[in-house]
N, C-alpha and C. Protein backbone atom coordinates (compact mmCIF):
# COMPACT_ATOMS: atom_id res chain seq x y z
N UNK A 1 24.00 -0.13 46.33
CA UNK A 1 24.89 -0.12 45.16
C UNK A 1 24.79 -1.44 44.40
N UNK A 2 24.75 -2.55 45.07
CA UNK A 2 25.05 -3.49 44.74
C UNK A 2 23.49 -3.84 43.84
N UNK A 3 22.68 -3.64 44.80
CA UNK A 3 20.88 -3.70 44.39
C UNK A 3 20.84 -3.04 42.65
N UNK A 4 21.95 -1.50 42.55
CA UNK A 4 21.03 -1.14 41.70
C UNK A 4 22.15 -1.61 40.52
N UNK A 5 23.32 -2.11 40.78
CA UNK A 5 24.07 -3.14 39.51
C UNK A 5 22.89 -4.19 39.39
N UNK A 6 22.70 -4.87 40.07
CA UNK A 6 21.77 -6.22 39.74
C UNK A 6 20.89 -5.82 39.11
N UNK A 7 19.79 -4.67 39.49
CA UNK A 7 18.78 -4.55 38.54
C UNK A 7 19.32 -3.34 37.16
N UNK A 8 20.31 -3.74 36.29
CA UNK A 8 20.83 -3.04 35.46
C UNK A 8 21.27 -4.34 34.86
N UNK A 9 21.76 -5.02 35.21
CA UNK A 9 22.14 -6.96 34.73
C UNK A 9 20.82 -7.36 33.90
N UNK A 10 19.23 -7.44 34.91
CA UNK A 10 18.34 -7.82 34.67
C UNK A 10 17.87 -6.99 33.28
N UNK A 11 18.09 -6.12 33.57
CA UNK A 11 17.28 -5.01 32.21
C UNK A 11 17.92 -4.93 31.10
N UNK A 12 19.59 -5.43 30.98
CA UNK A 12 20.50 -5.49 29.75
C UNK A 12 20.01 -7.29 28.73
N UNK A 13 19.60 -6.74 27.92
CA UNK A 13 19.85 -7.74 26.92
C UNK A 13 20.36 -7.24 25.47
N UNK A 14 21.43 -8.23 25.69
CA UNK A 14 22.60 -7.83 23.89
C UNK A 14 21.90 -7.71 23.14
N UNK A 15 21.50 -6.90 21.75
CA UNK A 15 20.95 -6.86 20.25
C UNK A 15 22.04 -7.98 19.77
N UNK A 16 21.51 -9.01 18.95
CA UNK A 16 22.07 -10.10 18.81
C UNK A 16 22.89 -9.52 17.46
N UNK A 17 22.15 -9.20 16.48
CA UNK A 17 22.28 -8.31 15.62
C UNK A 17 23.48 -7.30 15.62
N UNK A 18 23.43 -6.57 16.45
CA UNK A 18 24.36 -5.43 16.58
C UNK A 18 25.60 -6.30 16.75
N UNK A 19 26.20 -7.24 17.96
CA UNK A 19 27.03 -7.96 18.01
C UNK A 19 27.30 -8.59 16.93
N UNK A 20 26.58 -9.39 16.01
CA UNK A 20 27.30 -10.33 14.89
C UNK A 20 27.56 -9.00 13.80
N UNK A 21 27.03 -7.62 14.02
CA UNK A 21 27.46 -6.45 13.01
C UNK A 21 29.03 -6.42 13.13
N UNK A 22 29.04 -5.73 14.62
CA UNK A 22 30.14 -5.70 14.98
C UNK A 22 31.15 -6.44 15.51
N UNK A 23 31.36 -7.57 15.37
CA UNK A 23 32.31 -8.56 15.13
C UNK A 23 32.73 -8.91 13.94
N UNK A 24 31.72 -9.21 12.99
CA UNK A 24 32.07 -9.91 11.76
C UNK A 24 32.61 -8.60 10.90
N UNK A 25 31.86 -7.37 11.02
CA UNK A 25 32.60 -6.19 10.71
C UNK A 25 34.13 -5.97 11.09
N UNK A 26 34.55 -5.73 12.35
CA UNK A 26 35.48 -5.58 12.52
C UNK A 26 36.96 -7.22 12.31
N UNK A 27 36.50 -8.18 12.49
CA UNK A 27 37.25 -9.27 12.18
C UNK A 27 37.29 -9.20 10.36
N UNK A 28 36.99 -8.15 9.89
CA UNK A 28 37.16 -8.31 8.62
C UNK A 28 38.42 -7.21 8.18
N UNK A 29 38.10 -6.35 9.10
CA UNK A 29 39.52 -5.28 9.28
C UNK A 29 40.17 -5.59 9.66
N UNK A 30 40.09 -6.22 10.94
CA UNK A 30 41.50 -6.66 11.60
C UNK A 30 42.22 -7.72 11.06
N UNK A 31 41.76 -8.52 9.86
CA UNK A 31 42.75 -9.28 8.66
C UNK A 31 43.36 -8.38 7.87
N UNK A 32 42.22 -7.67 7.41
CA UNK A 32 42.90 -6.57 6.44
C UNK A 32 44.07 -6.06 6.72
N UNK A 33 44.09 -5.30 8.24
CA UNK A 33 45.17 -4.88 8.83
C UNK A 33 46.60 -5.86 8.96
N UNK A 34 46.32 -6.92 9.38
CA UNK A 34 47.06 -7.85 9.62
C UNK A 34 48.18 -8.02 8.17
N UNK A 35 47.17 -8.47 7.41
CA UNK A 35 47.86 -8.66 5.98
C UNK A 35 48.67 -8.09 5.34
N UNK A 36 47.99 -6.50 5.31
CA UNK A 36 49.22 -5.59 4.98
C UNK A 36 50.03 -5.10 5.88
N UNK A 37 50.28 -5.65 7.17
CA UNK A 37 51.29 -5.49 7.82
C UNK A 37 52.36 -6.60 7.36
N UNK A 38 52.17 -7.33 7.45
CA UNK A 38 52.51 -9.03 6.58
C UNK A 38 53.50 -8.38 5.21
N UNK A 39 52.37 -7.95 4.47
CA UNK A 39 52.49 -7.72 3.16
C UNK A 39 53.80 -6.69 3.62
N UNK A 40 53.96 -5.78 4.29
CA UNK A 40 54.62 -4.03 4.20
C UNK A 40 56.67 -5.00 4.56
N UNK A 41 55.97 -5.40 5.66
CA UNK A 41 57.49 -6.77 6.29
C UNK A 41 58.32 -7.15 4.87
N UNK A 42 57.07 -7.98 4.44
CA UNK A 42 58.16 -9.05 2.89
C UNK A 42 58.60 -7.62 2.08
N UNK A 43 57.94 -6.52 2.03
CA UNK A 43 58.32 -5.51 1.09
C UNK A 43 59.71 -4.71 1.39
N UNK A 44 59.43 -4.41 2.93
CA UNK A 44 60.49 -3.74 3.27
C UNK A 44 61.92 -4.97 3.42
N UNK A 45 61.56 -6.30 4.09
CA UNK A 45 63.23 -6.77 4.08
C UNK A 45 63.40 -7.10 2.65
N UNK A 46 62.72 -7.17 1.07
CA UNK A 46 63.14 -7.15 0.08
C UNK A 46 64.41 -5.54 -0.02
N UNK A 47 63.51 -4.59 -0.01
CA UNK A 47 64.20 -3.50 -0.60
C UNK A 47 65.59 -3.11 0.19
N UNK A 48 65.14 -3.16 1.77
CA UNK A 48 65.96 -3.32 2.57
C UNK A 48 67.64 -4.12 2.72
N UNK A 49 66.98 -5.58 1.99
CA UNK A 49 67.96 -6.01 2.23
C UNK A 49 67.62 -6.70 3.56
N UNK A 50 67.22 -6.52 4.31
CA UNK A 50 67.05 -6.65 6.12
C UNK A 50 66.34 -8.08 6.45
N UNK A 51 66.88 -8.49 7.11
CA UNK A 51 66.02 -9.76 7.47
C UNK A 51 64.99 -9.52 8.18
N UNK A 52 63.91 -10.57 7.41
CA UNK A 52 62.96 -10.43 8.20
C UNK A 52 62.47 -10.37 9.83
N UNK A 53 63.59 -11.04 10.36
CA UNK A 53 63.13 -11.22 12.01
C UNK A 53 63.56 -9.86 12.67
N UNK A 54 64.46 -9.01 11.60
CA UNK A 54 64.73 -7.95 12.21
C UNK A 54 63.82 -6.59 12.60
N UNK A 55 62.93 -6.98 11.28
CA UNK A 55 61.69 -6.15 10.89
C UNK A 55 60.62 -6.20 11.53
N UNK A 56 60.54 -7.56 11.66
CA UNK A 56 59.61 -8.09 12.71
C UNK A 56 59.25 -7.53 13.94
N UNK A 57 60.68 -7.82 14.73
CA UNK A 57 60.61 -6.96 15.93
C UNK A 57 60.88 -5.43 16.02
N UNK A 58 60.91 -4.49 14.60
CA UNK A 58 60.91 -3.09 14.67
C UNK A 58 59.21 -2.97 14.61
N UNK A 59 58.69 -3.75 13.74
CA UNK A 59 57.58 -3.19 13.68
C UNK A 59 56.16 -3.92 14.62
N UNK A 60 56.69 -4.92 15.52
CA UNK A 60 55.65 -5.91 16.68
C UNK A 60 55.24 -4.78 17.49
N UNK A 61 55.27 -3.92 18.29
CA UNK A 61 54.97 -2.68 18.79
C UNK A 61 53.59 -2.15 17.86
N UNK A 62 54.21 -2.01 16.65
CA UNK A 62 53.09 -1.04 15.64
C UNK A 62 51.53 -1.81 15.57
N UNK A 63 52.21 -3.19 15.39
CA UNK A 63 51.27 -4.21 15.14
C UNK A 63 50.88 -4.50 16.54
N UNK A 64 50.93 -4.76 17.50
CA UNK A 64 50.84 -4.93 18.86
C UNK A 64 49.52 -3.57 18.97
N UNK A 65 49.93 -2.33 18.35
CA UNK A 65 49.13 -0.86 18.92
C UNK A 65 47.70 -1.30 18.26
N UNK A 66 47.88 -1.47 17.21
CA UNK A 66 47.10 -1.88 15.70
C UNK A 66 45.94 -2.69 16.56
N UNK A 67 46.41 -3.88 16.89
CA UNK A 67 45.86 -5.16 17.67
C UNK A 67 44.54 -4.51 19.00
N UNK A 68 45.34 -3.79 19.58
CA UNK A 68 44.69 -3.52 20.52
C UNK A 68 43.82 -2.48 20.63
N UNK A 69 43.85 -1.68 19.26
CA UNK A 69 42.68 -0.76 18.49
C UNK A 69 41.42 -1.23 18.29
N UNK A 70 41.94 -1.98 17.58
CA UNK A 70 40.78 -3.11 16.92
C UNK A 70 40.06 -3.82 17.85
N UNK A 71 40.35 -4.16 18.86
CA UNK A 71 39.96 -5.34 19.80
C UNK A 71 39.27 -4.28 20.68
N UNK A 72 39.56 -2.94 21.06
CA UNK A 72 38.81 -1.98 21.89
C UNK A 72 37.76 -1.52 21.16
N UNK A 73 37.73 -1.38 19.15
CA UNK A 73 36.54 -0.83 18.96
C UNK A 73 35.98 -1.65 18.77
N UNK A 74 35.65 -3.81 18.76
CA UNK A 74 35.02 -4.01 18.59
C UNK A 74 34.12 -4.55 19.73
N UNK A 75 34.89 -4.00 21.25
CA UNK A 75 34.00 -3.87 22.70
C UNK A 75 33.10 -2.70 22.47
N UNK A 76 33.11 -1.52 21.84
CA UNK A 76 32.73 -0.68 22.06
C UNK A 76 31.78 -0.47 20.62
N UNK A 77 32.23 -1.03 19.81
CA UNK A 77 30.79 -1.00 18.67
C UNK A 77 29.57 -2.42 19.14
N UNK A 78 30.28 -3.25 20.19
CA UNK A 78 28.99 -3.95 20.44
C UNK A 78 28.13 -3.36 21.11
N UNK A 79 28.71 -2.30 22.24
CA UNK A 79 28.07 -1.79 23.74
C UNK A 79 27.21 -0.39 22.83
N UNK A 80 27.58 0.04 21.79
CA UNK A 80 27.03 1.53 21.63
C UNK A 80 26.41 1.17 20.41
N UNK A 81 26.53 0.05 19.27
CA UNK A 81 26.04 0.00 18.07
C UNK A 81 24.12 -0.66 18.68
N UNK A 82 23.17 0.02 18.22
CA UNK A 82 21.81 -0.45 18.06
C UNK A 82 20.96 -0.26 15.94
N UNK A 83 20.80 -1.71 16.08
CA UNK A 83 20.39 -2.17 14.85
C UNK A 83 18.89 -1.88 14.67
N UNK A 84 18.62 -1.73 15.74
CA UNK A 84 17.02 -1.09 15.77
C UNK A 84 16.97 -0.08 15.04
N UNK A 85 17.69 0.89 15.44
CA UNK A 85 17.49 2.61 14.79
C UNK A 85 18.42 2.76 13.88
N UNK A 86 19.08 1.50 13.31
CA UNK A 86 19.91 1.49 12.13
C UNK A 86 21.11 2.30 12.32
N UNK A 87 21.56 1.97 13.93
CA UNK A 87 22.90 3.12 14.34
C UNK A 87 23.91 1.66 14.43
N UNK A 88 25.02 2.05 13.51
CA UNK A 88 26.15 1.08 13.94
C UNK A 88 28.12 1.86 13.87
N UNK A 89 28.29 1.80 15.07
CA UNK A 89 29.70 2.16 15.71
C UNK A 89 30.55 1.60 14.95
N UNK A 90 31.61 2.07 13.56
CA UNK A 90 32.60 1.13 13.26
C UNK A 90 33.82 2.03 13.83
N UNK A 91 33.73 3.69 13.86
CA UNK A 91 35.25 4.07 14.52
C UNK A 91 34.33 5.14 15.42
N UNK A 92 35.68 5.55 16.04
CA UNK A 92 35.22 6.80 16.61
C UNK A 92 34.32 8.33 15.65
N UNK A 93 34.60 8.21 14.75
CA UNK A 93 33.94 9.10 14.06
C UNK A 93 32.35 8.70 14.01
N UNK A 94 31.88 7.81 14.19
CA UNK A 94 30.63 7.31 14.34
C UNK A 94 29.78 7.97 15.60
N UNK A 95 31.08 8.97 16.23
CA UNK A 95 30.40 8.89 17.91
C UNK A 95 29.73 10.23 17.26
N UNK A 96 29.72 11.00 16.60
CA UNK A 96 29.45 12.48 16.41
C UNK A 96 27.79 12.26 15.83
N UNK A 97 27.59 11.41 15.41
CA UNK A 97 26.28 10.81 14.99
C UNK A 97 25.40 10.31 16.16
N UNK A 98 25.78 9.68 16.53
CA UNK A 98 25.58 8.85 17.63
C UNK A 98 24.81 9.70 18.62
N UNK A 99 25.79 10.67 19.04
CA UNK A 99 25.95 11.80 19.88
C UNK A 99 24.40 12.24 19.24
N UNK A 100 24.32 12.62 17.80
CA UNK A 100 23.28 13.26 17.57
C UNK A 100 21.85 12.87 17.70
N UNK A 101 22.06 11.80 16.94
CA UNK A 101 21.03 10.54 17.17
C UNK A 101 20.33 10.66 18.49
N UNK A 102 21.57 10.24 19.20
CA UNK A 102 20.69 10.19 20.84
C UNK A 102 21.40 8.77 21.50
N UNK A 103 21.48 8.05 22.60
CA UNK A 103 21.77 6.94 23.26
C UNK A 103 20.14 6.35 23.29
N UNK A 104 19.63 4.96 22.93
CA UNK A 104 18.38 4.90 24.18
C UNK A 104 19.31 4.42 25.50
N UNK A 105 17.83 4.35 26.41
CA UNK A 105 18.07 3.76 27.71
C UNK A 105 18.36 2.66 28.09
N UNK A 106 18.15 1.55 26.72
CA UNK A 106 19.18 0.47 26.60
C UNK A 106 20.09 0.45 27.22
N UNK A 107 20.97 1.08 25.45
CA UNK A 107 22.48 1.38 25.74
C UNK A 107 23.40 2.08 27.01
N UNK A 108 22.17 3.04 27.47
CA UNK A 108 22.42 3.72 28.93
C UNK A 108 22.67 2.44 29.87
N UNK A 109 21.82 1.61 29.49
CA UNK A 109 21.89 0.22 30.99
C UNK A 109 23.37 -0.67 30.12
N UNK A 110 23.37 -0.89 28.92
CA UNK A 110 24.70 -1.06 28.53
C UNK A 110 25.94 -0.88 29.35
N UNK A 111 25.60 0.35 28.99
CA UNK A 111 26.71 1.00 29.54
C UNK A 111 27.40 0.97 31.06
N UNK A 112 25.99 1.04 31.88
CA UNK A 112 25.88 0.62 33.42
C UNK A 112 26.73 -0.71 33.62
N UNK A 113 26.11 -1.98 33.07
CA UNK A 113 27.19 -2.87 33.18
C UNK A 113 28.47 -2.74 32.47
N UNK A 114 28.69 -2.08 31.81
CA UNK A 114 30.51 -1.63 31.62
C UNK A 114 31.09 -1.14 32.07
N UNK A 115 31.03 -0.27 32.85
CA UNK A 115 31.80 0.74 33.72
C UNK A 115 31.28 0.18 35.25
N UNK A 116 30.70 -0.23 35.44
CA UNK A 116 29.74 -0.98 36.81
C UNK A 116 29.51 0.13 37.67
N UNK A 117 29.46 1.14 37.10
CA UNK A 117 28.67 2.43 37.34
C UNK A 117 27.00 2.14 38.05
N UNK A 118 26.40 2.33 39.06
CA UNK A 118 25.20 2.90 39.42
C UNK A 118 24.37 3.48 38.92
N UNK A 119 23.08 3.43 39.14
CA UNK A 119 21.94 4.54 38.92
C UNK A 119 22.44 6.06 39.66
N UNK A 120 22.60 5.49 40.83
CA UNK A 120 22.87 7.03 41.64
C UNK A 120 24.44 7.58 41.36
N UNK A 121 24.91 6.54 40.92
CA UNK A 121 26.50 7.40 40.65
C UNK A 121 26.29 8.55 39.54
N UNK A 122 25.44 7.74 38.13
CA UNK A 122 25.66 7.90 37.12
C UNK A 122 24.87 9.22 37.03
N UNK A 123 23.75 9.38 37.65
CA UNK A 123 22.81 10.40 38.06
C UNK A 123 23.25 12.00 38.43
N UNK A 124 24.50 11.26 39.19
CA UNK A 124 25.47 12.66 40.08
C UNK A 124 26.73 12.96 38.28
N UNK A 125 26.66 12.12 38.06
CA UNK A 125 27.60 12.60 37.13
C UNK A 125 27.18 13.05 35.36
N UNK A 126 25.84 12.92 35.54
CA UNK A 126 25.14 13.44 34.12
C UNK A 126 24.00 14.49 34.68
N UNK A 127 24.18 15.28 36.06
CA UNK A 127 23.00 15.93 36.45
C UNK A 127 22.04 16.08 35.97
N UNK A 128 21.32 14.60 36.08
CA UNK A 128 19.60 14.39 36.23
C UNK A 128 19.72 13.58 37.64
N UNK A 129 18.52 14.24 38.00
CA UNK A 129 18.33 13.27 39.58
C UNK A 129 18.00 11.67 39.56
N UNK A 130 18.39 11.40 39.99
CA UNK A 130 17.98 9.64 40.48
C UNK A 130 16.76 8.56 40.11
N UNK A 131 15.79 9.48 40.24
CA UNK A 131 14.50 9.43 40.37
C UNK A 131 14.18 9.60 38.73
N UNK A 132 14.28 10.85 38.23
CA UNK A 132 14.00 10.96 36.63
C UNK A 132 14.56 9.84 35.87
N UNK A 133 16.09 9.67 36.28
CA UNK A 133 16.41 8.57 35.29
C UNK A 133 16.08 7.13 35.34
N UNK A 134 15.25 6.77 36.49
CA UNK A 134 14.97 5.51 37.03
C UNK A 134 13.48 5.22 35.95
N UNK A 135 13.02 6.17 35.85
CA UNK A 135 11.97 6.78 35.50
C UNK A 135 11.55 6.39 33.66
N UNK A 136 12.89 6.66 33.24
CA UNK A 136 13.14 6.53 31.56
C UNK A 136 12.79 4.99 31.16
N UNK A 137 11.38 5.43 30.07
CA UNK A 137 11.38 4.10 29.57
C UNK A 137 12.20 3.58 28.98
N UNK A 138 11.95 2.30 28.33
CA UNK A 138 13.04 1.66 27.39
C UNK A 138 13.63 2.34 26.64
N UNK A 139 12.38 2.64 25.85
CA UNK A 139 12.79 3.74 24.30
C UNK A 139 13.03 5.31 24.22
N UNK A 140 13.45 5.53 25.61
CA UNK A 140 13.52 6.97 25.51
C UNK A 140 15.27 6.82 25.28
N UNK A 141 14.67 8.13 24.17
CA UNK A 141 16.34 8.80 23.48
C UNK A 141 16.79 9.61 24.51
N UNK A 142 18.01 9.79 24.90
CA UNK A 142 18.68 10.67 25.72
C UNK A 142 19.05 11.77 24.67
N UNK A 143 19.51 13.15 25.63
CA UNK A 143 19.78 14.31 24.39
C UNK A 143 20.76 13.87 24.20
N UNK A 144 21.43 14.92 23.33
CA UNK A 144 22.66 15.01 22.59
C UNK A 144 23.83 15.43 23.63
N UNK A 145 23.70 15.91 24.29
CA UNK A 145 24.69 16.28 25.62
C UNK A 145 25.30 15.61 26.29
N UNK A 146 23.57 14.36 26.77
CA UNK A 146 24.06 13.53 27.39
C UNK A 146 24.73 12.38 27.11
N UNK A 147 24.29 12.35 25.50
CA UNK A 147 24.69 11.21 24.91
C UNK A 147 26.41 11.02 24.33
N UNK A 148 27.08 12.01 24.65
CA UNK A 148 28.08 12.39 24.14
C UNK A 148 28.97 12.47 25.55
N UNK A 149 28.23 13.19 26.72
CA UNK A 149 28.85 12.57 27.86
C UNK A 149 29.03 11.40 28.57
N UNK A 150 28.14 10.64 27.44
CA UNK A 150 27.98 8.93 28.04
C UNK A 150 29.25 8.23 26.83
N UNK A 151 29.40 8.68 26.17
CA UNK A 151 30.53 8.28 25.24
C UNK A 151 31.85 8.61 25.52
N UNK A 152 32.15 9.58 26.06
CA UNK A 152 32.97 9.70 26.52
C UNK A 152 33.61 8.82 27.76
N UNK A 153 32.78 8.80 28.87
CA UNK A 153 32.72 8.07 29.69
C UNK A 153 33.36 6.93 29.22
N UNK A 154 32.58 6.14 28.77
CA UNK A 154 32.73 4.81 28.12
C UNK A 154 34.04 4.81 27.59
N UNK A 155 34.80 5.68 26.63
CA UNK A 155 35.90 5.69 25.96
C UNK A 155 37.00 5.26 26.84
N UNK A 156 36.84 6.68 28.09
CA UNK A 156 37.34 7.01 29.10
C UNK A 156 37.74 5.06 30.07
N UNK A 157 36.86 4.44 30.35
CA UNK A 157 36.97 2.84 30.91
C UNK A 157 37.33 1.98 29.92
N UNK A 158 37.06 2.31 28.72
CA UNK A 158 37.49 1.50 28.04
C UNK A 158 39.52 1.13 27.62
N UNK A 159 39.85 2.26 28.30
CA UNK A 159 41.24 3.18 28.24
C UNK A 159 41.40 2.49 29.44
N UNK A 160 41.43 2.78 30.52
CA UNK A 160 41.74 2.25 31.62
C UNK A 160 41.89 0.71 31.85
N UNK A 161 40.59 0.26 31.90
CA UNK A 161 40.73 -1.22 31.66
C UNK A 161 42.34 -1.30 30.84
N UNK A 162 41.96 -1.14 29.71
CA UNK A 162 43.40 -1.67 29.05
C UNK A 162 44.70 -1.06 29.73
N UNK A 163 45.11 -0.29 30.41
CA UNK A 163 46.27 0.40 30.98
C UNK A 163 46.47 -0.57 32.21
N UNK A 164 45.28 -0.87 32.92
CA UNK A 164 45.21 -1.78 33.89
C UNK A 164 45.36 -2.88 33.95
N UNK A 165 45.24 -3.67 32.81
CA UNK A 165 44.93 -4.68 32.01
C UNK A 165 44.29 -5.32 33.22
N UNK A 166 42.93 -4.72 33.64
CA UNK A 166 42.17 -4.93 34.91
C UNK A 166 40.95 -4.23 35.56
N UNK A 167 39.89 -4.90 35.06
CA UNK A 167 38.48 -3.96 35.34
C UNK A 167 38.63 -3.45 36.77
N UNK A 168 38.92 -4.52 37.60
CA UNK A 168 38.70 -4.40 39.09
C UNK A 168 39.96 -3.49 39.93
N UNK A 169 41.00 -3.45 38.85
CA UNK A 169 42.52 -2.99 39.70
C UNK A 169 42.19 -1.50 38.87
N UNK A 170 41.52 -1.21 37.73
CA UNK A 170 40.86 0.27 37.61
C UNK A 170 39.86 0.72 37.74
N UNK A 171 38.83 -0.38 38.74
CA UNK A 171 37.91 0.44 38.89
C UNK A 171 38.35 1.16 41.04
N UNK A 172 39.31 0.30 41.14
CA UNK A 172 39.54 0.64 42.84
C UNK A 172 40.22 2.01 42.27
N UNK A 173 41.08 1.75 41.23
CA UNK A 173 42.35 3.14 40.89
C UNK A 173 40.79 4.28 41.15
N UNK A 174 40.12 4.23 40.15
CA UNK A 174 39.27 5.36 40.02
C UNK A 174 38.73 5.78 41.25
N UNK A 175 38.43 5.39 42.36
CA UNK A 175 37.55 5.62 43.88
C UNK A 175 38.85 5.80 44.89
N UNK A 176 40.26 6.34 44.02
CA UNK A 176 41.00 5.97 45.31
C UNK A 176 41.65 8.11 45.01
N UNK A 177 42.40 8.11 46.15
CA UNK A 177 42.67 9.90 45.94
C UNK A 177 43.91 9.74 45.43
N UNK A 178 44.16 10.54 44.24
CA UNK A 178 45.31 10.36 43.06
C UNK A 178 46.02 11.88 43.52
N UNK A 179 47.20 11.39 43.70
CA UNK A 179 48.19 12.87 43.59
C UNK A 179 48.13 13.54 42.32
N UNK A 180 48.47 13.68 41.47
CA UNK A 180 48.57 13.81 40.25
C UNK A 180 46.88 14.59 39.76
N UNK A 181 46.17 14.30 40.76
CA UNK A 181 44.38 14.94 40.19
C UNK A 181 44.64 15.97 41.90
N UNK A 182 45.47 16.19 42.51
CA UNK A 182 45.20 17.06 43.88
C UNK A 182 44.63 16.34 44.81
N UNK A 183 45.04 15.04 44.40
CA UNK A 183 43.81 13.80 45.57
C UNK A 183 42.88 13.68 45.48
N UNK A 184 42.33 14.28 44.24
CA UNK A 184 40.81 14.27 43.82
C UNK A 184 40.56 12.28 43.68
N UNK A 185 39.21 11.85 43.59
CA UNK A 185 39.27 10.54 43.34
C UNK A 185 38.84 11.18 41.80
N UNK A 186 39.15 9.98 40.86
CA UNK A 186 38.89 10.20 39.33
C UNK A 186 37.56 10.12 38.93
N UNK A 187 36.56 9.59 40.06
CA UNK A 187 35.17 8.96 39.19
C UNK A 187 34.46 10.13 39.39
N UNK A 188 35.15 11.06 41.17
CA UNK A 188 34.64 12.02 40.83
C UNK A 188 34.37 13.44 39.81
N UNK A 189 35.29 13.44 38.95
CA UNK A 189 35.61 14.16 38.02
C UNK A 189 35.38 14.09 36.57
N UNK A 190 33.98 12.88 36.71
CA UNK A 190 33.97 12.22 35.26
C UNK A 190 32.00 13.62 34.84
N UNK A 191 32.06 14.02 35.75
CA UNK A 191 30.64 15.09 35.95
C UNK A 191 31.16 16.21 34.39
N UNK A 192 32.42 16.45 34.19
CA UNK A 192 32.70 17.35 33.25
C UNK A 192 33.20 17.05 32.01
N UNK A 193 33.84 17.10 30.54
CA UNK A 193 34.41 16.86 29.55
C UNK A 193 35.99 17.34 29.88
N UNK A 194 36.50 18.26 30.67
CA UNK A 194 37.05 18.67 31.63
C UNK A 194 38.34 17.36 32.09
N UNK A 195 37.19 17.22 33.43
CA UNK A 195 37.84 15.96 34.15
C UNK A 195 37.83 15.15 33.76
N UNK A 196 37.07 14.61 32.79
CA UNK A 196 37.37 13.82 32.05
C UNK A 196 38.71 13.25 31.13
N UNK A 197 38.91 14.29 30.35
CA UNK A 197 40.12 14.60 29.48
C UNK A 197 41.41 14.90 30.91
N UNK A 198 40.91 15.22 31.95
CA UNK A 198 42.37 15.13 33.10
C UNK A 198 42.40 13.86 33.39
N UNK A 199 41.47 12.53 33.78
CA UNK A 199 41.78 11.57 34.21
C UNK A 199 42.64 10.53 32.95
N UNK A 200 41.96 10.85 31.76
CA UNK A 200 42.41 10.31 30.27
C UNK A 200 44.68 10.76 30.48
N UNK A 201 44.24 12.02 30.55
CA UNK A 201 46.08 12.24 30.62
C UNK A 201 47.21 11.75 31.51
N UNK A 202 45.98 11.22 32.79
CA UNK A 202 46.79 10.84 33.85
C UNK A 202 47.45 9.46 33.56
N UNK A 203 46.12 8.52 33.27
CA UNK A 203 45.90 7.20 32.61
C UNK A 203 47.30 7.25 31.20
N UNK A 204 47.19 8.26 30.50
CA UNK A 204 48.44 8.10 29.11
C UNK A 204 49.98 8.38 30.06
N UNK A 205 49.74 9.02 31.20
CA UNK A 205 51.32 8.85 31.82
C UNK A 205 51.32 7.61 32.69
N UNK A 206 50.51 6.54 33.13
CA UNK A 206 50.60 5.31 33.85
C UNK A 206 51.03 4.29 32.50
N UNK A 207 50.71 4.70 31.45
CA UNK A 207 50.29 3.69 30.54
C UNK A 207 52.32 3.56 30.12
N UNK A 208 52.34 4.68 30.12
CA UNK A 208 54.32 4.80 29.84
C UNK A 208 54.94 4.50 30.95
N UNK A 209 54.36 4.09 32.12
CA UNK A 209 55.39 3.99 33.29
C UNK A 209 55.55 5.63 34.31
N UNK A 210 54.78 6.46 34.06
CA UNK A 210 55.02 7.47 34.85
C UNK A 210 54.05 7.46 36.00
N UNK A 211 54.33 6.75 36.95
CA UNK A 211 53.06 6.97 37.87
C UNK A 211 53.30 8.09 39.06
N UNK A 212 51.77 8.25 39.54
CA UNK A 212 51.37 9.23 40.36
C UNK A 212 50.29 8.85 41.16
């Protein structure tokens, strides 16, 4: 396990490119956003009447959600955006392209160090054998199937992490047997769009305080 994280470390190198896309892209929204939240405050305690500190803390939550949008798509337009094939991630609507496009095997090893997912895990959970995918050159495009089950995935940790506010305290959650899944472990269930979308619902009732 450990062997085939390391040689997935070795084979990842960032598009330098894609990163300064997607940073300087998104730090340009997330002012935008900022501002007219700014801006909406002075508007409403004018009309209002309302003091500002009152407004403040009705709307720090909104801005707080806002914050942490932004900051998840611009992990996830670095890990999935490639400047090579002129593919760049600014929202989720980008994934339907993406999806079409194809993943390369890059972004596949990307991805490996994000989720700290395996060759052989990842193998059992996109049914291709071990061996074929070890196999994939650099530049091979993945289909559309897979590439859309690898997005998901990704969405899927990218969610967790933040609920966890903890790679390592959700990646044990995921390998451990959850009441709430029938004791299923969660990573096993990431093979479908399915279990997928069940581990996602479980994760939105931890995230409110409902645990299981």
């Amino acid at each position: 396990m450990v062997a085939s994280t390391l040689e997935a470390k070795e084979n990842v190198s960032f598009d330098v490119e894609d990163t300064v896309f997607g940073v300087s892209n998104w730090l340009l929204s997330y002012a935008v956003i900022w501002v007219i939240n700014f801006a909406s405050i002075i508007k409403c305690a004018y009309k209002q009447r309302t003091g500002i500190y009152d407004l403040c803390v009705d709307l720090l939550p909104k801005c707080l959600y806002i914050d942490r949008q932004m900051t998840s798509m611009v992990k996830i337009s670095k890990l999935l955006s490639d400047s090579k094939r002129g593919i760049f991630v600014n929202s989720s609507k980008d994934f339907i392209n993406l999806s079409r496009q194809g993943l390369s095997y890059g972004q596949l090893k990307r991805i490996l160090l994000f989720t700290n997912l395996t060759i052989k895990q990842l193998s059992k959970l996109l049914s291709i054998s071990e061996r074929q995918l070890s196999r994939y050159s650099k530049d091979k495009i993945l289909k559309t199937d897979i590439s859309s089950h690898l997005i998901l995935i990704v969405e899927l940790y990218d969610f967790g992490y933040e609920v966890f506010d903890s790679e390592e305290d959700f990646q044990i959650w995921m390998n451990s047997e959850i009441r709430a899944l029938s004791y299923q472990k969660p990573i096993n269930l990431l093979d479908t769009p399915f279990g997928i979308n069940d581990v996602k619902n479980v994760l939105g009732r931890l995230e409110y305080g409902v645990y299981s």
